[in-house]
N, C-alpha and C. Protein backbone atom coordinates (compact mmCIF):
# COMPACT_ATOMS: atom_id res chain seq x y z
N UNK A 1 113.02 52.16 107.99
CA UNK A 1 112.08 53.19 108.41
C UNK A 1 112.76 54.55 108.48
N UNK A 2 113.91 54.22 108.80
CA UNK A 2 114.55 56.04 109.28
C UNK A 2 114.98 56.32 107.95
N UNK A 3 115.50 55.08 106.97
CA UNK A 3 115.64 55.89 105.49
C UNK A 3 114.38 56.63 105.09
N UNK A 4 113.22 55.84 105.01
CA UNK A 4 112.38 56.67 104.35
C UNK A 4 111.95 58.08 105.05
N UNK A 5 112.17 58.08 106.29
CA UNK A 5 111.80 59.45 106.99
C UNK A 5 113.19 60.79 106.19
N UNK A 6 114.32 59.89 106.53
CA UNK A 6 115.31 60.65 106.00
C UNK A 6 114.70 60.97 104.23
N UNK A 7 114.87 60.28 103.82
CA UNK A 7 113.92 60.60 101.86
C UNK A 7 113.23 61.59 102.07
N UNK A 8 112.36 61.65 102.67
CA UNK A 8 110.79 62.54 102.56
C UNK A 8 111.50 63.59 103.24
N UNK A 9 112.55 63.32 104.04
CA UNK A 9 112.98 65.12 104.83
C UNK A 9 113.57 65.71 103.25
N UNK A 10 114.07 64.63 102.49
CA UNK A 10 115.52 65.32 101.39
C UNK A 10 114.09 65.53 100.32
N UNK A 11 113.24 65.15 100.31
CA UNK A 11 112.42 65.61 98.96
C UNK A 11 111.61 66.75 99.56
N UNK A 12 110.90 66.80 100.77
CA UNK A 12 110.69 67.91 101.24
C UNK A 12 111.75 69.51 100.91
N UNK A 13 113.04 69.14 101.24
CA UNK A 13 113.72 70.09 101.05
C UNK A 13 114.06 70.53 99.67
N UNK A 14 114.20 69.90 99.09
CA UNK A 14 114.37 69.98 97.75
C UNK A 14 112.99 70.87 96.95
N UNK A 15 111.49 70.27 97.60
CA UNK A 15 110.85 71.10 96.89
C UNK A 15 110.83 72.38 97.38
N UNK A 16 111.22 72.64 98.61
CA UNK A 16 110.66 73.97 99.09
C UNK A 16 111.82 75.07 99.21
N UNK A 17 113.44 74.39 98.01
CA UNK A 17 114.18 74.70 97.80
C UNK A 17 113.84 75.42 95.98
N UNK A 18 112.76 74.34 95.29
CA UNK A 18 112.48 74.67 93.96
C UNK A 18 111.70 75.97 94.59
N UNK A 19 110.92 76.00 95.05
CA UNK A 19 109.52 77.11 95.43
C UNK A 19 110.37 78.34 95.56
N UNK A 20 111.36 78.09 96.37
CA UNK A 20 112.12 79.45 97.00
C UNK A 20 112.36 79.97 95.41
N UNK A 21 113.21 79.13 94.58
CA UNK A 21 113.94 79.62 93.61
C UNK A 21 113.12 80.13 92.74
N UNK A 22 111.63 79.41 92.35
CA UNK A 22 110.79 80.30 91.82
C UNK A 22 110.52 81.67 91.77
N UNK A 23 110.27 81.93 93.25
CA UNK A 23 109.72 82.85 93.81
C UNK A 23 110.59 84.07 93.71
N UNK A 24 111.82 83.92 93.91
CA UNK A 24 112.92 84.84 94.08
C UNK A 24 113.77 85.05 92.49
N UNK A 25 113.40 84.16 91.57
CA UNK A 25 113.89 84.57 90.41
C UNK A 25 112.98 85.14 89.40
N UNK A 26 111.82 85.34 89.54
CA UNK A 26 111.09 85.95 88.94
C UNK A 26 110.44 87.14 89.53
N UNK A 27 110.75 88.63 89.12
CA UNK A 27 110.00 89.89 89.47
C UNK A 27 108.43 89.66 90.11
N UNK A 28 107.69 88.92 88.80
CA UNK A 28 107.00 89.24 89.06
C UNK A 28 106.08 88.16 89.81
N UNK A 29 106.59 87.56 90.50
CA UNK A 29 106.42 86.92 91.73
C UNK A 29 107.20 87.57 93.17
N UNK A 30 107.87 88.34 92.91
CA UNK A 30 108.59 88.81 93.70
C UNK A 30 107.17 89.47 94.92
N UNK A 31 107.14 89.29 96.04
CA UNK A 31 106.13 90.26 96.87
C UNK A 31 106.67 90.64 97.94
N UNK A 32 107.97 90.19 98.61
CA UNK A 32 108.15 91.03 99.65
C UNK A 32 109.66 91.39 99.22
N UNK A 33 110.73 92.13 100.43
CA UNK A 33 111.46 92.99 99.70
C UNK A 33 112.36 92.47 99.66
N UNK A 34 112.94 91.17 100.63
CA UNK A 34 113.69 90.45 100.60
C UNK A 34 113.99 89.66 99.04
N UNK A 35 112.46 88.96 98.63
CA UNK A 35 112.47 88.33 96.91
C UNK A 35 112.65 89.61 96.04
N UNK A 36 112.56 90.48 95.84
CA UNK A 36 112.99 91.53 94.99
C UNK A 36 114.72 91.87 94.86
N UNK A 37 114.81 92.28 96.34
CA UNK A 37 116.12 91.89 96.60
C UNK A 37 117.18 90.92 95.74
N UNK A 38 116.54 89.82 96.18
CA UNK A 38 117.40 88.54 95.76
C UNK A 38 117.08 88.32 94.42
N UNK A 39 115.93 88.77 93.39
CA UNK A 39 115.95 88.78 92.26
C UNK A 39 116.92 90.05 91.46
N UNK A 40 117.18 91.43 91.96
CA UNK A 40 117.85 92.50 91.63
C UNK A 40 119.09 91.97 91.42
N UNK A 41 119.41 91.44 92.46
CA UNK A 41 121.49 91.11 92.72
C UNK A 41 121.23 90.00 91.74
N UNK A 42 120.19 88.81 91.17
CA UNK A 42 120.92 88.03 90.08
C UNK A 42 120.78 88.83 88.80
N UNK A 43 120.72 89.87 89.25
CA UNK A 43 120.67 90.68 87.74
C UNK A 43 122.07 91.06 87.17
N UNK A 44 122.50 91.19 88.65
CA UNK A 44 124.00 91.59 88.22
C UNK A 44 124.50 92.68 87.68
N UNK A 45 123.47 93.94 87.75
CA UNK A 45 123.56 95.10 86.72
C UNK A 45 124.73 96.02 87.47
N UNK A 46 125.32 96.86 87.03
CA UNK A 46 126.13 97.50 87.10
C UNK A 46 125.79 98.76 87.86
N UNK A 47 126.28 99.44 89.01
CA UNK A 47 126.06 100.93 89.21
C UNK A 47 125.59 101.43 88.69
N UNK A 48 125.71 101.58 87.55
CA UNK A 48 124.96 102.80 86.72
C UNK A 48 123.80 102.42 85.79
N UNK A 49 123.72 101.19 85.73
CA UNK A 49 122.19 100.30 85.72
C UNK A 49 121.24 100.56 86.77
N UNK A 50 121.85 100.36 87.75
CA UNK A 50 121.21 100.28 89.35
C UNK A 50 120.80 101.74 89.16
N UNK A 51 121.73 102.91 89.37
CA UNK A 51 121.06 103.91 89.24
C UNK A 51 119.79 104.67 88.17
N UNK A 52 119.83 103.76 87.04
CA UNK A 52 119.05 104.31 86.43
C UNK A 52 117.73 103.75 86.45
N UNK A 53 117.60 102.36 86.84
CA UNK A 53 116.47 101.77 87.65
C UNK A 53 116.38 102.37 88.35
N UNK A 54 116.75 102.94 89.57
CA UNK A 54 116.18 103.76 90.96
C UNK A 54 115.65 105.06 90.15
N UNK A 55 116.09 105.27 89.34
CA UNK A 55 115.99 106.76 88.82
C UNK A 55 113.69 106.55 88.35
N UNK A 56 114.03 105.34 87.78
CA UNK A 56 112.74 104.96 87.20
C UNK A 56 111.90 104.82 87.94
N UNK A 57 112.17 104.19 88.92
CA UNK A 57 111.48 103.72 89.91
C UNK A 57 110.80 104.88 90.35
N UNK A 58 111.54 105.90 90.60
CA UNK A 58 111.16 106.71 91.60
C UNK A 58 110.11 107.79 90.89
N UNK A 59 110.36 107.73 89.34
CA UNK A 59 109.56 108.25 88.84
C UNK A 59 108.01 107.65 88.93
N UNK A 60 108.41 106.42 88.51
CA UNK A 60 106.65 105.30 88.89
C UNK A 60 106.12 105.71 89.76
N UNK A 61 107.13 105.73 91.12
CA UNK A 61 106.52 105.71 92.22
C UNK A 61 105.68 107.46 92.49
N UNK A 62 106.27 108.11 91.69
CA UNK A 62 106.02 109.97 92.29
C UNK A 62 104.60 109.88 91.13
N UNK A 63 105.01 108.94 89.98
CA UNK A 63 103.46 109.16 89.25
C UNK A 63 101.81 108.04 89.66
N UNK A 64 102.49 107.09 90.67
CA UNK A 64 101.10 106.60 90.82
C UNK A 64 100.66 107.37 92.10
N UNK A 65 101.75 108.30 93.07
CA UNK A 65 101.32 108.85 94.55
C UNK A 65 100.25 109.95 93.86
N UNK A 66 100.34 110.74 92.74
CA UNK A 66 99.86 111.65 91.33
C UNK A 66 98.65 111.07 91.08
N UNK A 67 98.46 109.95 90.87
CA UNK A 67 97.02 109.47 90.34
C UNK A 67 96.73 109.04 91.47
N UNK A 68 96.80 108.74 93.19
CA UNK A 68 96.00 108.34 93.90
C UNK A 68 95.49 109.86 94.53
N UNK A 69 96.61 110.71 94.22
CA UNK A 69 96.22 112.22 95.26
C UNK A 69 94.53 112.52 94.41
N UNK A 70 94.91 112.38 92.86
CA UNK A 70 93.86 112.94 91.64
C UNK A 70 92.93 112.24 92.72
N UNK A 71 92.84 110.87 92.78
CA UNK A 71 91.38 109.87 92.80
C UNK A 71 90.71 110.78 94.07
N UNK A 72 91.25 110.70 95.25
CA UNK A 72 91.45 111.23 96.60
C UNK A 72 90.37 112.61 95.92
N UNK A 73 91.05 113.53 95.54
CA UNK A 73 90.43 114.36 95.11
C UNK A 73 89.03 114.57 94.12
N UNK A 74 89.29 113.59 93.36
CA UNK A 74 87.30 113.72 92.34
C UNK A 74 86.75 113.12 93.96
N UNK A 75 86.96 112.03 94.42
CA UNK A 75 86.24 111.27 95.39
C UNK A 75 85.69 112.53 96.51
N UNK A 76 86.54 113.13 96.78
CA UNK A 76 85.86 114.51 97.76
C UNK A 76 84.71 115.48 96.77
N UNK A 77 85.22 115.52 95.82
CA UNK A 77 84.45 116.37 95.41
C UNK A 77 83.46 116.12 94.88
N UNK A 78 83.56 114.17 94.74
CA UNK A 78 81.80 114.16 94.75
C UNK A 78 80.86 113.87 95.71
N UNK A 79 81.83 113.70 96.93
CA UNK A 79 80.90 113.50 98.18
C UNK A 79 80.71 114.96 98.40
N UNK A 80 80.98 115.91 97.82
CA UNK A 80 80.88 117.53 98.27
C UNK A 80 79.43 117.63 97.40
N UNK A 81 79.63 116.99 95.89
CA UNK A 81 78.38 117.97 95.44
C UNK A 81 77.25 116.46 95.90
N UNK A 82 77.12 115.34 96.43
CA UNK A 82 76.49 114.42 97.14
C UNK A 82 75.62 115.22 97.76
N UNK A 83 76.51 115.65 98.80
CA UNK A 83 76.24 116.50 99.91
C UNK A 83 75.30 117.81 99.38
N UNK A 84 75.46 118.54 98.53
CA UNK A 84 74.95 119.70 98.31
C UNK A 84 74.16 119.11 97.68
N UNK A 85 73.78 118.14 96.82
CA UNK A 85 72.46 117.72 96.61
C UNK A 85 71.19 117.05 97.23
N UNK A 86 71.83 116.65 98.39
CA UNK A 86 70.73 116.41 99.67
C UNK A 86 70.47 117.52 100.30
N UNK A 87 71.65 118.71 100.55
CA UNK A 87 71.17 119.63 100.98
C UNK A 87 69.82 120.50 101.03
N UNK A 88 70.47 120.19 99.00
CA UNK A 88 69.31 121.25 98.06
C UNK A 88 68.16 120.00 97.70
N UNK A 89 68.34 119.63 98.31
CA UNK A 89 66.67 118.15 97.74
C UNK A 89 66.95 118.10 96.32
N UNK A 90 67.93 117.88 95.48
CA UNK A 90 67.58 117.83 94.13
C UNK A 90 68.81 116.28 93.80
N UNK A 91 68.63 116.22 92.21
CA UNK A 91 69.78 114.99 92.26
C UNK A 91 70.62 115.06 91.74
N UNK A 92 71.43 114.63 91.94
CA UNK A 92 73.55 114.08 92.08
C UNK A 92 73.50 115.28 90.33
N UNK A 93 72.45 114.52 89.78
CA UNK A 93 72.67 114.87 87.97
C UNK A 93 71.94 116.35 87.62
N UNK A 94 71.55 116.73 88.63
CA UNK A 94 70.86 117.82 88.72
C UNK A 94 71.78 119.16 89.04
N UNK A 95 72.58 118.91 89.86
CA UNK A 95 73.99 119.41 90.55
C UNK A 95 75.00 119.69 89.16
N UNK A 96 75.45 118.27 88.94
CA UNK A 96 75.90 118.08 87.28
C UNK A 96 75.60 119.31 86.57
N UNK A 97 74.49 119.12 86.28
CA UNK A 97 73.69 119.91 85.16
C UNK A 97 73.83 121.60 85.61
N UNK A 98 73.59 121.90 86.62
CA UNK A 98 73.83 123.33 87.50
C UNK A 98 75.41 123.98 87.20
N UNK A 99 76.18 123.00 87.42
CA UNK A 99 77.86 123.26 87.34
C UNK A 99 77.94 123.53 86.05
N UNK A 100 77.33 122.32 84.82
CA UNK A 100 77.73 122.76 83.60
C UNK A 100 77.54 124.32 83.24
N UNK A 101 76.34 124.67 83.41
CA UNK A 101 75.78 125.45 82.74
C UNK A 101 76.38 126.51 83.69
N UNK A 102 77.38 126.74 85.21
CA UNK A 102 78.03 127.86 85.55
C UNK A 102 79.26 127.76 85.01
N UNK A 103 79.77 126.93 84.22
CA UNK A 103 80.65 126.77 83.35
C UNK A 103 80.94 127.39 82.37
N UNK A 104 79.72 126.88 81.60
CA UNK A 104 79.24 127.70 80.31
C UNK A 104 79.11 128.40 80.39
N UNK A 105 78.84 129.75 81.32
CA UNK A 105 78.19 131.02 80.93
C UNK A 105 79.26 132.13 81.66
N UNK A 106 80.66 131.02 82.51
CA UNK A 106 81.84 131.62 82.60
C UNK A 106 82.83 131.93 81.32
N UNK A 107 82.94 130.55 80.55
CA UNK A 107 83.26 130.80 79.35
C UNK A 107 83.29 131.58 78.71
N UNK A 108 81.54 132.32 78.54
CA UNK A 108 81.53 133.05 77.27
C UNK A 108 82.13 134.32 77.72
């Protein structure tokens, strides 16, 4: 009886020894910072690898903060002309249509 309890502890461990290794050797399973971590160092890259990944990184990171500020921004500005179209009783495409045409006639 205590062998088989002992078995099932050693196959227990064993799988949740495979899971770990999954998890931590592949990026893109990687989700917290610890598995990123432990996937980076089996990379083994060199200083100046490392730095040029951070270098990248940081670029990713400064260009998606860039496309959420953009979103942030149309998103106000269509709850702005929302807003000015309930104001003015008319609709969303009506507003649209108003802007184009102060567009157009800035242009010319």
């Amino acid at each position: 009886m205590n062998n088989d309890i002992a078995l099932e502890k050693v196959i227990h461990a064993f799988e949740e020894l495979e899971f770990e290794q999954r998890t931590t050797t592949n990026l893109e399973n990687a989700r917290s910072k610890q598995q990123m971590t432990t996937y980076l160092k089996s990379l083994d890259y060199s200083l100046r690898r490392l730095q040029v990944l951070q270098e990248c990184v940081n670029e990713l990171v400064d260009e998606k903060n860039q496309q959420l500020l953009k979103q942030e921004k149309v998103q106000t500005l269509k709850t702005k002309m929302i807003n000015v179209s309930r104001q003015y009783g008319i609709s969303y495409q009506e507003v649209l249509k108003i802007m184009l045409n102060i567009q157009q006639r800035k242009s010319k």
